[in-house]
Protein backbone atom coordinates (compact mmCIF):
# COMPACT_ATOMS: atom_id res chain seq x y z
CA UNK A 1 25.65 -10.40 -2.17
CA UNK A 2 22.23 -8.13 -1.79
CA UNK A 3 22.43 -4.92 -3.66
CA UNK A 4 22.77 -2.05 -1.19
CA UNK A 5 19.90 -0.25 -2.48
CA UNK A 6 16.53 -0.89 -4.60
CA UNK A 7 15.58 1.74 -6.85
CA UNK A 8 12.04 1.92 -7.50
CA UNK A 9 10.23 4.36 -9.92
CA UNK A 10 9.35 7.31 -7.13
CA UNK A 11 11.86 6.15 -4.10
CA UNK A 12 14.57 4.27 -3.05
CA UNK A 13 15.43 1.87 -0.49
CA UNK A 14 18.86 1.68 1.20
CA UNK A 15 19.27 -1.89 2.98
CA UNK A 16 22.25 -2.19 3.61
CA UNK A 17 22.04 -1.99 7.30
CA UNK A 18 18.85 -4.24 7.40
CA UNK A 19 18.91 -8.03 7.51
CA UNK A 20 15.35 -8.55 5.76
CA UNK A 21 16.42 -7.09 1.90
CA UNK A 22 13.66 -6.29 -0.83
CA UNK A 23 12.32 -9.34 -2.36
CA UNK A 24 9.66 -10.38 -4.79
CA UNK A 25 7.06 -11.33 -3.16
CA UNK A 26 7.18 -8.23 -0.17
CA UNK A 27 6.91 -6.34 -3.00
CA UNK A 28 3.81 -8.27 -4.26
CA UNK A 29 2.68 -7.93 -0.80
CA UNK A 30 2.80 -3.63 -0.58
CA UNK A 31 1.34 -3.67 -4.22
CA UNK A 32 -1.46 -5.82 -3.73
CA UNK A 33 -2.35 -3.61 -0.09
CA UNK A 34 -2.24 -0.73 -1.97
CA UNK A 35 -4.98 -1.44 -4.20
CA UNK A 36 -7.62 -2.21 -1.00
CA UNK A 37 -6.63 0.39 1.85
CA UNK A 38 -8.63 3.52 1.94
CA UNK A 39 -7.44 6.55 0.86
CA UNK A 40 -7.24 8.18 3.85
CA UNK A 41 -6.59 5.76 7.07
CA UNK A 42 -4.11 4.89 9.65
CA UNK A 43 -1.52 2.02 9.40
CA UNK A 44 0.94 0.13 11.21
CA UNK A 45 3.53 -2.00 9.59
CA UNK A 46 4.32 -4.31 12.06
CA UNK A 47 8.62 -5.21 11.57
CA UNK A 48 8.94 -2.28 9.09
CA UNK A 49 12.61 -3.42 8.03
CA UNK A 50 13.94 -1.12 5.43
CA UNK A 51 10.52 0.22 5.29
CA UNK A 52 9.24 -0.91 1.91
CA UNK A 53 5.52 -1.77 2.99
CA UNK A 54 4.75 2.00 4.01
CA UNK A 55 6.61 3.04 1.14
CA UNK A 56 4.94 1.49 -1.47
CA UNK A 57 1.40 1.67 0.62
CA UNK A 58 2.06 5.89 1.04
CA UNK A 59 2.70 6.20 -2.78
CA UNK A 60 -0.67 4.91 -3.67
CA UNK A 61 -2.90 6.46 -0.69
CA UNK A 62 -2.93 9.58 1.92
CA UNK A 63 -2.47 7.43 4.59
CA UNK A 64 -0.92 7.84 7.81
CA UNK A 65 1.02 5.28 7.97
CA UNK A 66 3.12 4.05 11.38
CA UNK A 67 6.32 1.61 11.36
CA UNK A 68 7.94 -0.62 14.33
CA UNK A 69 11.02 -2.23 13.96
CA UNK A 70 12.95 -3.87 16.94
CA UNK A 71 16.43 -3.86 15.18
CA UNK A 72 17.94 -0.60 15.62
CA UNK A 73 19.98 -0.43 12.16
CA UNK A 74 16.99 -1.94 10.29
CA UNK A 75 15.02 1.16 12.40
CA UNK A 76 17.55 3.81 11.71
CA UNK A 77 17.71 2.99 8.09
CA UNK A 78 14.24 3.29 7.29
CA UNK A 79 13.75 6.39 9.03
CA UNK A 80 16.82 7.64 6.18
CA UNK A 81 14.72 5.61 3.53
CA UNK A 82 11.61 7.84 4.06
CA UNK A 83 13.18 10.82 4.82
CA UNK A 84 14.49 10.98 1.53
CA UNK A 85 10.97 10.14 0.42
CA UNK A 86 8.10 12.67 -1.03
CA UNK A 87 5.91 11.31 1.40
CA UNK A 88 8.07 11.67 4.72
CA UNK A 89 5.50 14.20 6.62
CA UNK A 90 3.46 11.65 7.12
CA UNK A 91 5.18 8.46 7.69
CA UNK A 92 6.37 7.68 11.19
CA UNK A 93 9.44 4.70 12.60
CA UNK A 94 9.04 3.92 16.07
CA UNK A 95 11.93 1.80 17.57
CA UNK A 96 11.10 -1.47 19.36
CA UNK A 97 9.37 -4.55 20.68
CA UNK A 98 5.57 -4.25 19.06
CA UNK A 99 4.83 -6.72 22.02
CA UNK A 100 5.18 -4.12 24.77
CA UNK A 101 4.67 -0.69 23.01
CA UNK A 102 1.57 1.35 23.53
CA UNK A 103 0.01 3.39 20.77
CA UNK A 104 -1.68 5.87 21.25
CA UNK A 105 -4.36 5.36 18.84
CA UNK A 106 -5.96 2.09 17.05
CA UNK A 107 -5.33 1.52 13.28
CA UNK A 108 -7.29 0.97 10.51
CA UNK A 109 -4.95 -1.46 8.95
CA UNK A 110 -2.32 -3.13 10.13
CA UNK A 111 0.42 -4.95 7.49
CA UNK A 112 3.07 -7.49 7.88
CA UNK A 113 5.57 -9.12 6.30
CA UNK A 114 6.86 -11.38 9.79
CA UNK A 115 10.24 -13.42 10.27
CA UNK A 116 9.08 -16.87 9.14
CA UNK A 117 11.29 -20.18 8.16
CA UNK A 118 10.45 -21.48 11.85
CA UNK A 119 12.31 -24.72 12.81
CA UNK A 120 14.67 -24.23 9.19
CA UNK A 121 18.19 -23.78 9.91
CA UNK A 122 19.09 -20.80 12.00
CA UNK A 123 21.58 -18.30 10.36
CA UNK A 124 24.89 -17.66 11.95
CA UNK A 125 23.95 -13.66 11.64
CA UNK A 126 21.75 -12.74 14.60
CA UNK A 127 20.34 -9.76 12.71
CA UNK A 128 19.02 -12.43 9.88
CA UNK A 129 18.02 -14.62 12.94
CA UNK A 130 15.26 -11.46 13.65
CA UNK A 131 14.64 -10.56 10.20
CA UNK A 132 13.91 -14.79 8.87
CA UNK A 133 12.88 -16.64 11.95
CA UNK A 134 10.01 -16.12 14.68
CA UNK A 135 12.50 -15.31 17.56
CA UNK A 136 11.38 -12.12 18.70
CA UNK A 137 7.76 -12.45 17.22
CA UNK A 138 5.89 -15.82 16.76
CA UNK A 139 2.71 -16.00 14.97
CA UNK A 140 0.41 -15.61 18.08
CA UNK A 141 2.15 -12.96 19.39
CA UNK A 142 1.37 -11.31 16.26
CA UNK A 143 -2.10 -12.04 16.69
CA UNK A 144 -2.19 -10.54 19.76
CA UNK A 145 -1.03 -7.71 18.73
CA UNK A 146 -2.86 -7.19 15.60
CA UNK A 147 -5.99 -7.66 18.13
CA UNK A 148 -4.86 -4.98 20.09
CA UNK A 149 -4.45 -2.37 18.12
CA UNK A 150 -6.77 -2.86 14.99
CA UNK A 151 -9.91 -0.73 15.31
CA UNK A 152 -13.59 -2.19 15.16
CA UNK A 153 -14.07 -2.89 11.51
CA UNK A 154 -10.11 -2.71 10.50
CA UNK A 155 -8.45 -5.43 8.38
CA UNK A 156 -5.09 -6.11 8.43
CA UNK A 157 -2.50 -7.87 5.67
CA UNK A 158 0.06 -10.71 6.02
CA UNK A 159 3.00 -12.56 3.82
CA UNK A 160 3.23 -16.33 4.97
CA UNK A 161 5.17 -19.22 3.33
CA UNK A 162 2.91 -21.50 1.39
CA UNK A 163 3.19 -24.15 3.80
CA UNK A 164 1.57 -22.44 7.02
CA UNK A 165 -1.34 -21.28 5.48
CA UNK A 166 -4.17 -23.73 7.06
CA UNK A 167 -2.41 -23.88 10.19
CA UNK A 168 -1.99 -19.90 10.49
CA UNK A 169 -6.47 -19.10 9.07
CA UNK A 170 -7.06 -22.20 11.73
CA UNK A 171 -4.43 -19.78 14.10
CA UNK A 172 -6.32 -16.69 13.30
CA UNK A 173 -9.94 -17.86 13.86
CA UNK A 174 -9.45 -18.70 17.80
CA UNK A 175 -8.73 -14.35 17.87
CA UNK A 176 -11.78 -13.60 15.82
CA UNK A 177 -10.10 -13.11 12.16
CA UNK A 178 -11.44 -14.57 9.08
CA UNK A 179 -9.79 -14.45 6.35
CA UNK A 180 -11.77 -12.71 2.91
CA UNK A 181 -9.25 -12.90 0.59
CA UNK A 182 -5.95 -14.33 -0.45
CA UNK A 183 -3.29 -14.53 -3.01
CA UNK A 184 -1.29 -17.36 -3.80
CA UNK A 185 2.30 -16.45 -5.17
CA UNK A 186 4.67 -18.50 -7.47
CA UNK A 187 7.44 -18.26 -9.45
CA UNK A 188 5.63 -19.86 -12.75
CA UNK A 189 3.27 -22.12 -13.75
CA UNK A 190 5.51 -24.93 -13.22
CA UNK A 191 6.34 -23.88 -9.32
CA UNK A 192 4.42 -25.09 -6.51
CA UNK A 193 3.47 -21.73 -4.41
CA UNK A 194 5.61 -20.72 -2.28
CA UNK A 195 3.95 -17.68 -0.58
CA UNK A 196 0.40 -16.82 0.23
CA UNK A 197 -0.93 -13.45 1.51
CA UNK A 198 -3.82 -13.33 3.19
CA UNK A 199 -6.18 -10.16 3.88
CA UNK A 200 -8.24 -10.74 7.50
CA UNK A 201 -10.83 -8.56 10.04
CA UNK A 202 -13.56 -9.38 11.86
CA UNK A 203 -16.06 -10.03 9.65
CA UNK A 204 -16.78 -13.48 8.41
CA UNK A 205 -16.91 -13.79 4.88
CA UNK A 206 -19.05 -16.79 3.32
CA UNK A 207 -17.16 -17.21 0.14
CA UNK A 208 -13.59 -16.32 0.79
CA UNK A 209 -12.01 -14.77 -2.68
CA UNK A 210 -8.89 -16.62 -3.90
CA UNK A 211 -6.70 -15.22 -6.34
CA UNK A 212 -3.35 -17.02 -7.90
CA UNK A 213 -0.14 -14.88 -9.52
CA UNK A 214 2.44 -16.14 -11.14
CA UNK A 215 5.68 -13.99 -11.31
CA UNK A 216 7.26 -15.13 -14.39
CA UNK A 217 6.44 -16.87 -17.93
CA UNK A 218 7.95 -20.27 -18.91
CA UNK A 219 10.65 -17.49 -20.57
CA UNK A 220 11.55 -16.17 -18.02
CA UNK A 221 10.00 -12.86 -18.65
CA UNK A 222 7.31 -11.32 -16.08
CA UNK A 223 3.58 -12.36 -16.39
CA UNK A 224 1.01 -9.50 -17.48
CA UNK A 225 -0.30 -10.08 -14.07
CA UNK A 226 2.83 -9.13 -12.58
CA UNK A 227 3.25 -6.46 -14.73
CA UNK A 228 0.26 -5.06 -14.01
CA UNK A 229 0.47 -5.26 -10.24
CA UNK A 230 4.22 -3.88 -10.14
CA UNK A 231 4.11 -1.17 -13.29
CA UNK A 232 3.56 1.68 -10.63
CA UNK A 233 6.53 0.57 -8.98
CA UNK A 234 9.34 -1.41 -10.40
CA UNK A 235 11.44 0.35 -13.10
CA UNK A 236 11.47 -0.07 -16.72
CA UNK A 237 8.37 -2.05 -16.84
C-alpha cells in the first residue's frame, strides 16, 4: 500500500485521497521544469492530482502557477496540500474537465503528467481508471487544449511512457509543436527506458537536445545525476 503522505524537504504531499500517488519519475518531471521556466510566468498543470508539479515548480520560481483536476478528492486534496504550503498565495486548484473550462488568461507554460497505460488492463478502481488511463483525456484532447491556452511563444512540458514517444512528437507536429528537448528516464543502465519527457512550443528547433538519466547505480544507490536533479527536493540526499 502507497504511503499516505510524501515528505519532501520544504512541503508535503497528502495522497491519500488521490488515485495518481508520487512517483519517481513525476518527480523527475517537476525537477527537470523547474530548472527551464522563467522566474516569473504563468502556469497551468493540466490533471494537477495531489498537486506535486506546482509544488515543486513554485519552490524553485515566482510563478503563478494554476491547477485543474477533474476528480474532486484528488482536487480537494491538493488545495489542503498547498494550503499548508509557503507558497499558497499564489498557487490556484480549479475543479474540472480542462476540455470545457475557460481561462481567463493564456499561460506561459503549461505542464503535464496525463493518465497513460492506454489499451493495458483497466483497474477495477474508477478513480485509478482517471488517474492511469486516457478516459477522460486522450492525447489529442490534450493537444487541443495545450493549443488553446498556451500564449504565442509559450512551451509546455509532458511525462509519456517510453513507448509513445514517436507516435505522440509525430501527434504533436499536425498542432504546430516541435519538440526541443527531451529526457529519457530509466531505472539503471541495465533498464530499457521506460519514460520520456519531452519539452515542446512553437518554434522548430533544428537539432533537438536529448538528454538520458538514469535513476539508480548497478547498487542500487541513486546516480549523481539523480542526485543532483532531486537534492533540492527529496530528503536526506
Amino acid at each position: 500500500m502507497s504511503n499516505s503522505y510524501f515528505q519532501f524537504k520544504k512541503f508535503s504531499i497528502q495522497q491519500d485521497q488521490c488515485g495518481m500517488k508520487v512517483c519517481t519519475d513525476s518527480c523527475v518531471l517537476g525537477a527537470w521544469f523547474a530548472e527551464k521556466i522563467p522566474t516569473y510566468s504563468t502556469i497551468l498543470d493540466i490533471g494537477s492530482g495531489t498537486g506535486l508539479q506546482m509544488l515543486m515548480l513554485a519552490q524553485k520560481s515566482r510563478a503563478k502557477i494554476t491547477g485543474i483536476e477533474i476528480d474532486l478528492p484528488s482536487c480537494k486534496q491538493s488545495k489542503e496540500n498547498i494550503q499548508e504550503s509557503p507558497w499558497h498565495d499564489r498557487l490556484n486548484i480549479c475543479p474540472g474537465d480542462v476540455r470545457n473550462y475557460k481561462f481567463p488568461d493564456r499561460f506561459d507554460f503549461i505542464i503535464s503528467n496525463p493518465p497513460f497505460f492506454e489499451g493495458d488492463l483497466l483497474s477495477e478502481n474508477s478513480q485509478d481508471q482517471v488517474a492511469r488511463h486516457e478516459i477522460s483525456l486522450n492525447l489529442e484532447e490534450l493537444l487541443e487544449v495545450v493549443k488553446s491556452n498556451l500564449d504565442t511563444g509559450g512551451s509546455f512540458g509532458i511525462l509519456l511512457p517510453a513507448n509513445r514517444t514517436s507516435y505522440f512528437e509525430k501527434l504533436a507536429l499536425d498542432y504546430g509543436f516541435y519538440v526541443s528537448e527531451a529526457l529519457f528516464l530509466r531505472q539503471s543502465s541495465a533498464y530499457e527506458f521506460f519514460r520520456t519527457i519531452l519539452h515542446l512550443s512553437g518554434r522548430k528547433a533544428n537539432n533537438p537536445e536529448r538528454f538520458e538519466l538514469s535513476i539508480h547505480k548497478g547498487s542500487g544507490h541513486f546516480t549523481a545525476e539523480f542526485i543532483e536533479l532531486m537534492k533540492d527536493y527529496y530528503l536526506y540526499l
